[in-house]
C-alpha atoms as a PDB file:
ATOM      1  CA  UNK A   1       0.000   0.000   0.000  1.00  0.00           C
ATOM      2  CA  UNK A   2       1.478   3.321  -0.760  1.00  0.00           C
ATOM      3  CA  UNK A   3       2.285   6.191   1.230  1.00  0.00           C
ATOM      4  CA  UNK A   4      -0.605   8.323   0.179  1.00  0.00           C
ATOM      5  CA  UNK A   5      -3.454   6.160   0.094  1.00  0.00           C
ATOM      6  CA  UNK A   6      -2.165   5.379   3.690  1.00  0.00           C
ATOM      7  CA  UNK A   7      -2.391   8.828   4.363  1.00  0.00           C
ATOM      8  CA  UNK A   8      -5.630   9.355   2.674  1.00  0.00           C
ATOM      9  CA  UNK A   9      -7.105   6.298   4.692  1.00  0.00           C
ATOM     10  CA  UNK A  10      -6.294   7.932   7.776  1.00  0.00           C
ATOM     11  CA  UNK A  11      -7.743  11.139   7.020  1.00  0.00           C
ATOM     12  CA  UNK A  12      -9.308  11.594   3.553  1.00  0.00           C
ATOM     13  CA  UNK A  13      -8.244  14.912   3.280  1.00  0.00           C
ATOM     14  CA  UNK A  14      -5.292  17.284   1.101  1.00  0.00           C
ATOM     15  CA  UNK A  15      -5.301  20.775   3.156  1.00  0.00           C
ATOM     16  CA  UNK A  16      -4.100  23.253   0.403  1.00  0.00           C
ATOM     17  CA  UNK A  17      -2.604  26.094   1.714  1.00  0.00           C
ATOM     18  CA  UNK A  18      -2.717  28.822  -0.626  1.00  0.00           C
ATOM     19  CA  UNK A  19      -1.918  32.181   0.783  1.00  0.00           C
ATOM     20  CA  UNK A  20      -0.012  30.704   3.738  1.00  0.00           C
ATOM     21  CA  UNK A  21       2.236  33.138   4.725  1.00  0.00           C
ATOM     22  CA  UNK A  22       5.878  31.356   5.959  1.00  0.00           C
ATOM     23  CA  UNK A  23       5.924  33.222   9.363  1.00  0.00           C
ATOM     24  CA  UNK A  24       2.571  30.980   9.600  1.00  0.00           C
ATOM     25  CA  UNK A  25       3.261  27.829   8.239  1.00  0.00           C
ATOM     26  CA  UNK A  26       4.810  26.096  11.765  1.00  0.00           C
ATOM     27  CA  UNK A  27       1.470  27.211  13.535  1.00  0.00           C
ATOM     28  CA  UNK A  28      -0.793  26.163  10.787  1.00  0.00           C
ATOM     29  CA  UNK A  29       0.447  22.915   9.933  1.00  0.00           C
ATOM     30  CA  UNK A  30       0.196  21.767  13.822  1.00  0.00           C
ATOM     31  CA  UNK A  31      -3.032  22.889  13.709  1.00  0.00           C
ATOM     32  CA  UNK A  32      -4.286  20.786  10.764  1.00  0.00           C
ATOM     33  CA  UNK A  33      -2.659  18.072  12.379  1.00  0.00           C
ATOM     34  CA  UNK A  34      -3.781  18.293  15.405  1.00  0.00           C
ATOM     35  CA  UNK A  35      -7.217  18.102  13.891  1.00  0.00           C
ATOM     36  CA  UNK A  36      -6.586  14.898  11.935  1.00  0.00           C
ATOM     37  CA  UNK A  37      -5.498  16.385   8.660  1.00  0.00           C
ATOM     38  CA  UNK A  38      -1.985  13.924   7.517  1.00  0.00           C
ATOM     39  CA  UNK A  39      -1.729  15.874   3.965  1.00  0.00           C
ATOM     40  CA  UNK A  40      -0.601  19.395   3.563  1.00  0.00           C
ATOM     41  CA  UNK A  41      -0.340  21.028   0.565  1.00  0.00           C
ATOM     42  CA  UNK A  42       1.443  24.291  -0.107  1.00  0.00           C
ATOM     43  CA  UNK A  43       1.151  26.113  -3.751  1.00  0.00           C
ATOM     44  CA  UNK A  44       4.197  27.214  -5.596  1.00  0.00           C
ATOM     45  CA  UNK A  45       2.810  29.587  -7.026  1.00  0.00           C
ATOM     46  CA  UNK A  46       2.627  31.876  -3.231  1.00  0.00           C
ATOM     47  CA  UNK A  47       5.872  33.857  -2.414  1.00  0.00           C
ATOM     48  CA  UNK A  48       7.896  31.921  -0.097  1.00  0.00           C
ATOM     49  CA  UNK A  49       5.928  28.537  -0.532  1.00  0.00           C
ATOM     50  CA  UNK A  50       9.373  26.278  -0.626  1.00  0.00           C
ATOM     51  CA  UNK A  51      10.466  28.519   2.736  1.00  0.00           C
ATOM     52  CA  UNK A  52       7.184  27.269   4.114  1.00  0.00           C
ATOM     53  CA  UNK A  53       7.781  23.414   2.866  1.00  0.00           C
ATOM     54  CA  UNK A  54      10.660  23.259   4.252  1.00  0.00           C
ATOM     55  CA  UNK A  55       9.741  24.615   7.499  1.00  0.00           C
ATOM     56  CA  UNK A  56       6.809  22.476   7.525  1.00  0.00           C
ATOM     57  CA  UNK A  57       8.271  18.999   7.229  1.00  0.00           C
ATOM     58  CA  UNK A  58      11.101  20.383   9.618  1.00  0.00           C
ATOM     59  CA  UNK A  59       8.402  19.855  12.684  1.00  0.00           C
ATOM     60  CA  UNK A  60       5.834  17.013  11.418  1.00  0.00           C
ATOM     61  CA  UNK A  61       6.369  13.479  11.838  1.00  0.00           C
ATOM     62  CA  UNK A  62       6.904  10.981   9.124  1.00  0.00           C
ATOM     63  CA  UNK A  63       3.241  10.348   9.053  1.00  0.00           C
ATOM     64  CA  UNK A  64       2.465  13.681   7.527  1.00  0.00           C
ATOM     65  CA  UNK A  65       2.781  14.175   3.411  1.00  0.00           C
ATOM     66  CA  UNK A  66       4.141  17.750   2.743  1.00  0.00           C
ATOM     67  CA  UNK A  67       3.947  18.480  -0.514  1.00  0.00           C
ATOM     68  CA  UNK A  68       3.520  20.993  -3.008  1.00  0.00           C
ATOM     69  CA  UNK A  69       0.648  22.435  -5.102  1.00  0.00           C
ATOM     70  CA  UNK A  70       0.766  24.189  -8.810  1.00  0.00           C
ATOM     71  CA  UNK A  71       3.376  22.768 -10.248  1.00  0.00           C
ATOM     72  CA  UNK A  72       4.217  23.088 -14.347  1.00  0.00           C
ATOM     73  CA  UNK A  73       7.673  23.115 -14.807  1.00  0.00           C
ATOM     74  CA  UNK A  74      10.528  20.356 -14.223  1.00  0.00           C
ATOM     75  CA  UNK A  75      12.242  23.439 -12.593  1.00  0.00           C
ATOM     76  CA  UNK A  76       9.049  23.450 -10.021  1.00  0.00           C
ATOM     77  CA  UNK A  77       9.791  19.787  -9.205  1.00  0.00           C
ATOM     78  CA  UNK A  78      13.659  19.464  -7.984  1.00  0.00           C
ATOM     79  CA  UNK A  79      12.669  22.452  -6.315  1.00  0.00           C
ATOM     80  CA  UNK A  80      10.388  20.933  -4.266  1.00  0.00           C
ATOM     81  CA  UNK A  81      12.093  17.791  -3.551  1.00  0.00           C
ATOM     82  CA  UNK A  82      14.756  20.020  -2.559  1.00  0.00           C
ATOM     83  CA  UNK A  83      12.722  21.689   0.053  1.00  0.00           C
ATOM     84  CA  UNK A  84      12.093  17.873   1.463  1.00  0.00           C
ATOM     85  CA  UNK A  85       8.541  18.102  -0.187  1.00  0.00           C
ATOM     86  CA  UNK A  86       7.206  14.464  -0.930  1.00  0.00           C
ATOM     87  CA  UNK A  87       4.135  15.087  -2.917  1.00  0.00           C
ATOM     88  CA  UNK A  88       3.778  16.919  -6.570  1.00  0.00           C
ATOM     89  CA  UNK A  89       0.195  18.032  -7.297  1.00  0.00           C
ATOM     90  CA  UNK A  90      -0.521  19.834 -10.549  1.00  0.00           C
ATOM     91  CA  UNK A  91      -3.415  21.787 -11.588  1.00  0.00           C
ATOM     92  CA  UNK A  92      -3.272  19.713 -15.076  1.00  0.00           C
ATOM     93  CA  UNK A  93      -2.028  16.479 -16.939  1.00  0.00           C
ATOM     94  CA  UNK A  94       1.598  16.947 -18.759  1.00  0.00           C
ATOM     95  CA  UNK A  95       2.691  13.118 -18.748  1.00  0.00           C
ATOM     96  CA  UNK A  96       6.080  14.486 -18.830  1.00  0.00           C
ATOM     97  CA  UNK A  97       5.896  16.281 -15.264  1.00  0.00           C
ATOM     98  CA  UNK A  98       4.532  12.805 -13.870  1.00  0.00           C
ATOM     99  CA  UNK A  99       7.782  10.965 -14.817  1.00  0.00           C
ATOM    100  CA  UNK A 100       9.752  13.555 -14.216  1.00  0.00           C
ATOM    101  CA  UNK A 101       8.293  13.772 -10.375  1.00  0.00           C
ATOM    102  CA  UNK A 102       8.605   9.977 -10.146  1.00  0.00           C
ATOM    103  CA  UNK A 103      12.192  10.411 -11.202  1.00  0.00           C
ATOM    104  CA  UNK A 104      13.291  12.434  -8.320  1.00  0.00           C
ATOM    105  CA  UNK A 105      10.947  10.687  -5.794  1.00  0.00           C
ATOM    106  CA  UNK A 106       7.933  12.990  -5.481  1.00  0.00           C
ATOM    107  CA  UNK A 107       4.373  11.257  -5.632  1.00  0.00           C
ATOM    108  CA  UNK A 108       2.756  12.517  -9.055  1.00  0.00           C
ATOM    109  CA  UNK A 109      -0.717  13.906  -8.500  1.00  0.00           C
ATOM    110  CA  UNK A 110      -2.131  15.428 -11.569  1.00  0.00           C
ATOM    111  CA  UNK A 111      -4.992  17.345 -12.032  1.00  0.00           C
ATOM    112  CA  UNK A 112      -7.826  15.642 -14.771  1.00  0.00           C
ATOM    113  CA  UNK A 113     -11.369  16.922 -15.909  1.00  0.00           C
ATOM    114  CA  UNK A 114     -12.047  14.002 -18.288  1.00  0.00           C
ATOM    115  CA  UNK A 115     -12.230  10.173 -18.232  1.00  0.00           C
ATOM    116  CA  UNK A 116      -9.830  10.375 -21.136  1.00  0.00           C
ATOM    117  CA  UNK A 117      -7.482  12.583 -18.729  1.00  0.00           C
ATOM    118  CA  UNK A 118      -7.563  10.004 -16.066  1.00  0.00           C
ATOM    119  CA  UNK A 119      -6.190   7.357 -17.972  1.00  0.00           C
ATOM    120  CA  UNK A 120      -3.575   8.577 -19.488  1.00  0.00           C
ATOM    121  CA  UNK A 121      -2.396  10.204 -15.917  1.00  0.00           C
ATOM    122  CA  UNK A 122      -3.003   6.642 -14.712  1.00  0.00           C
ATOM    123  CA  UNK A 123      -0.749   5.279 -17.489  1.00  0.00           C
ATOM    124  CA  UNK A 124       1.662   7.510 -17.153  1.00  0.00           C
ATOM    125  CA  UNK A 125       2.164   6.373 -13.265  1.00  0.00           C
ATOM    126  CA  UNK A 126       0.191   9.080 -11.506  1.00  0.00           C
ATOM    127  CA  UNK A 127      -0.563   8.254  -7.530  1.00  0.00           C
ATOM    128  CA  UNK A 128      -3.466   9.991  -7.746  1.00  0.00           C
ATOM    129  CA  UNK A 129      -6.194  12.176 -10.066  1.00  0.00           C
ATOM    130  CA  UNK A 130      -7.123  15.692  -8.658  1.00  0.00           C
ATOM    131  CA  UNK A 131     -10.368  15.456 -10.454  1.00  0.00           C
ATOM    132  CA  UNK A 132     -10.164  19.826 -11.121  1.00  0.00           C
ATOM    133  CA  UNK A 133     -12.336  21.376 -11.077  1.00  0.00           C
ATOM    134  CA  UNK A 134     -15.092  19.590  -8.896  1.00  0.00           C
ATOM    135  CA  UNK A 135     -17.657  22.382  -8.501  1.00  0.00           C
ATOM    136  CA  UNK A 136     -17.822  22.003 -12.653  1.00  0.00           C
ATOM    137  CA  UNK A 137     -18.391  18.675 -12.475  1.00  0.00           C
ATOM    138  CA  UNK A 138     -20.830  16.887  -9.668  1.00  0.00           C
ATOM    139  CA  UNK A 139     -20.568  13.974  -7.302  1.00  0.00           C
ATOM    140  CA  UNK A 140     -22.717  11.565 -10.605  1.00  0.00           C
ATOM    141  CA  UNK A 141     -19.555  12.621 -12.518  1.00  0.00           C
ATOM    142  CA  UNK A 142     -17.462  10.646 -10.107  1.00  0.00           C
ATOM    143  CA  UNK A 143     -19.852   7.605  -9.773  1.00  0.00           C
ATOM    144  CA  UNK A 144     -19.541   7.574 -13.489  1.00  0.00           C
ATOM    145  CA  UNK A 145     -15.642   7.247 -13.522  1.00  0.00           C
ATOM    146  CA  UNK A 146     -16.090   4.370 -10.339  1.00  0.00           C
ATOM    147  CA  UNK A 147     -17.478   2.133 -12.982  1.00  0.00           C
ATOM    148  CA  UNK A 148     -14.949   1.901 -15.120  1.00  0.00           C
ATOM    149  CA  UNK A 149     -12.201   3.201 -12.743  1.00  0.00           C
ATOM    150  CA  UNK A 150     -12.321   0.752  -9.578  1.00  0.00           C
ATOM    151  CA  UNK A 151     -11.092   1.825  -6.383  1.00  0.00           C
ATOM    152  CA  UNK A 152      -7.985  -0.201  -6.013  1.00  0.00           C
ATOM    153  CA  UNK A 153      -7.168   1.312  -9.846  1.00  0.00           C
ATOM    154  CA  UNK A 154      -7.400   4.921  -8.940  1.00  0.00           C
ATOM    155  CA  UNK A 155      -7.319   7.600  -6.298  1.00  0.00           C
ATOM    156  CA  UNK A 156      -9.748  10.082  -7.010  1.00  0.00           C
ATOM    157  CA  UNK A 157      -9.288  13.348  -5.205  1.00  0.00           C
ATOM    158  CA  UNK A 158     -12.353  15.762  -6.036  1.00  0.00           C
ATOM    159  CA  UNK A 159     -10.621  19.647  -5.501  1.00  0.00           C
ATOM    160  CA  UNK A 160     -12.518  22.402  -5.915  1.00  0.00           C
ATOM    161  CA  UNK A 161     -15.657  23.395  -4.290  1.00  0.00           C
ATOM    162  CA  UNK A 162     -16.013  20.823  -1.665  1.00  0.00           C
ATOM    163  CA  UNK A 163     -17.397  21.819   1.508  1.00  0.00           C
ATOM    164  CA  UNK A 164     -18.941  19.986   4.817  1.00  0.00           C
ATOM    165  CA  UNK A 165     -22.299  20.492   3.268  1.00  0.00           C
ATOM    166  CA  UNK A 166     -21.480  18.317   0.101  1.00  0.00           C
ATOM    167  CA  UNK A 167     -18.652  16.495   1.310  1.00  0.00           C
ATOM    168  CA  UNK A 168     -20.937  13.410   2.306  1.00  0.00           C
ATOM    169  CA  UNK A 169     -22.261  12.892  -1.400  1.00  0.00           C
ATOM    170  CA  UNK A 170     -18.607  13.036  -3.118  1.00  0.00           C
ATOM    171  CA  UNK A 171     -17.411  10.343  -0.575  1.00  0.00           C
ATOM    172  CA  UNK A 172     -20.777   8.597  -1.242  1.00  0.00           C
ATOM    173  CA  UNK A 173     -20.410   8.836  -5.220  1.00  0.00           C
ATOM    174  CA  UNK A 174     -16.433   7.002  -4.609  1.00  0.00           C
ATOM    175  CA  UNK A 175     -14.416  10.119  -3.507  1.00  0.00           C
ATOM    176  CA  UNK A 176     -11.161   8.576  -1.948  1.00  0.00           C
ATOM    177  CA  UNK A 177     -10.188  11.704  -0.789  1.00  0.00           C
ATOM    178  CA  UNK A 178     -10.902  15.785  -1.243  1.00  0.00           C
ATOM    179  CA  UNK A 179      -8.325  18.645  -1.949  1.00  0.00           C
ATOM    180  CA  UNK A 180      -9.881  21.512   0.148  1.00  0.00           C
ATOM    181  CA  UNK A 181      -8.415  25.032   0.731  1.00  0.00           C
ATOM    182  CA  UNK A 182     -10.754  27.568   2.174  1.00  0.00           C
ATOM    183  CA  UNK A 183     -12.518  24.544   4.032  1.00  0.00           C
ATOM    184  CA  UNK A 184     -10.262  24.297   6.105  1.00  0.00           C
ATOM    185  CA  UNK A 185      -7.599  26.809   6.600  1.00  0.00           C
ATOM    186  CA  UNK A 186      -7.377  30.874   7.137  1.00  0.00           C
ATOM    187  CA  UNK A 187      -4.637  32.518   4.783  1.00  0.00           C
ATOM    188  CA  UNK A 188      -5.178  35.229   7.185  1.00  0.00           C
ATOM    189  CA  UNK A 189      -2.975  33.501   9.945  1.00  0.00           C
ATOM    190  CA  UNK A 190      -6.540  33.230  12.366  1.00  0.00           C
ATOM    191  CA  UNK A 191      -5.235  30.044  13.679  1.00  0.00           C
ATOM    192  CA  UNK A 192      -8.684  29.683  15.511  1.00  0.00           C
ATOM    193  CA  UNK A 193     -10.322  30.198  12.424  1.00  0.00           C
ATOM    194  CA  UNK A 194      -8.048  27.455  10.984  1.00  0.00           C
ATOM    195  CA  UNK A 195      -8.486  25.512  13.406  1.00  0.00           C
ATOM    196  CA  UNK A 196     -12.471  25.700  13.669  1.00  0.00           C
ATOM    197  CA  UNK A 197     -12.818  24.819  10.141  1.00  0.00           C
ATOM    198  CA  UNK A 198     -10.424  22.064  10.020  1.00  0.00           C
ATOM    199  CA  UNK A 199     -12.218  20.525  12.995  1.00  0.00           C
ATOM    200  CA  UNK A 200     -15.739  20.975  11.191  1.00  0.00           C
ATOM    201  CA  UNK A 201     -14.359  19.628   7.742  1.00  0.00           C
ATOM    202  CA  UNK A 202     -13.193  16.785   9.659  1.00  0.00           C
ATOM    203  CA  UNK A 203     -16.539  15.942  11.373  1.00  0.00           C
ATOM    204  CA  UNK A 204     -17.907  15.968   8.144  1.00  0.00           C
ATOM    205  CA  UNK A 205     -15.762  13.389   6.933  1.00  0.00           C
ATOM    206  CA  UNK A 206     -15.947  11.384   9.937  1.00  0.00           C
ATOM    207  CA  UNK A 207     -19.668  11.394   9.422  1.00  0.00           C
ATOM    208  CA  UNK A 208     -19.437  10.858   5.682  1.00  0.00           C
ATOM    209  CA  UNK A 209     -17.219   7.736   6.278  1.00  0.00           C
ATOM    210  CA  UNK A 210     -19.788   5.925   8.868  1.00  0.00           C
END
């Protein structure tokens, strides 16, 4: 069993930090893992995101995946593993970026839209599909993809739009996980406000799972 779906069966859940601000990142990321959350995501594309990655996996325990969000460039990936990041999630499907991430050791997540998408991520040796962006598609999009895609085949990861409200019917349509932002995390630095939502999203998903 890998790493991630490990992870994900612990707590089905990719916190994505964007707008984290690296004087932040220590005090946010024991938050979200003191509420449950094992998978931290930080964009790229947010000034001082491999500062924050770096400080990040400094203080979390192995269990934790630390990884990085919006990547599109090989450049973007040594970067990352240079920072100690261990997971590579892109907001689209370049084959190339896949293999290149399993070259240097990173766990490929690419983001898909299509059926078409999935497989070809899939082929290419992606860990995971962000299915991006969710709130275009709708929970009978992913039921759709379960029966031809089983679960032991693929990691779906719904990202976009996917709140406590709706969380239940994703998981319920063959969800393995979510990549949630706003959810469950406060760019501003509020780390009650962090932590309040993290500990709601988390009830959801408790509930969701029963």
């Amino acid at each position: 069993m890998t790493r991630l779906r490990i992870a994900l069966e612990q707590m089905p859940v990719v916190a994505i930090l964007r707008g984290l601000q690296p004087a932040h990142a220590v005090s946010t990321a024991q938050a979200l893992v003191d509420a449950g959350i094992c998978i931290l995501e930080v964009p790229l594309n947010v000034d001082g995101a491999l500062h924050s990655i770096e400080a990040i996996r400094a203080v979390v325990g192995d269990d934790v995946l630390v990884g990085g969000g919006t990547l599109r460039t090989v450049e973007d990936l040594a970067s990352l593993a240079n920072a100690g990041g261990e997971l590579a999630v892109m907001p689209h499907l370049d084959a190339s970026l896949v293999i290149g991430a399993l070259d240097v050791g990173l766990i490929p997540v690419p983001g898909v839209f299509t059926l078409s998408e999935g497989f070809a991520a899939l082929d290419a040796g992606a860990a995971a599909l962000k299915v991006f962006p969710a709130e275009a598609l709708s929970p009978k999009a992913i039921a759709a993809w379960r029966s031809v895609m089983a679960r032991d085949e693929a990691l779906l990861l719904p990202t976009g739009g996917i709140n406590t409200e709706n969380v239940g019917d994703w998981w319920s349509a063959g969800a393995n996980g979510f990549g949630v932002g706003s959810a469950v995390f406060d760019p501003s630095g509020d780390l009650e406000a962090t932590r309040w939502r993290a500990d709601a999203f988390v009830s959801a998903v408790d509930c969701a799972r029963q």
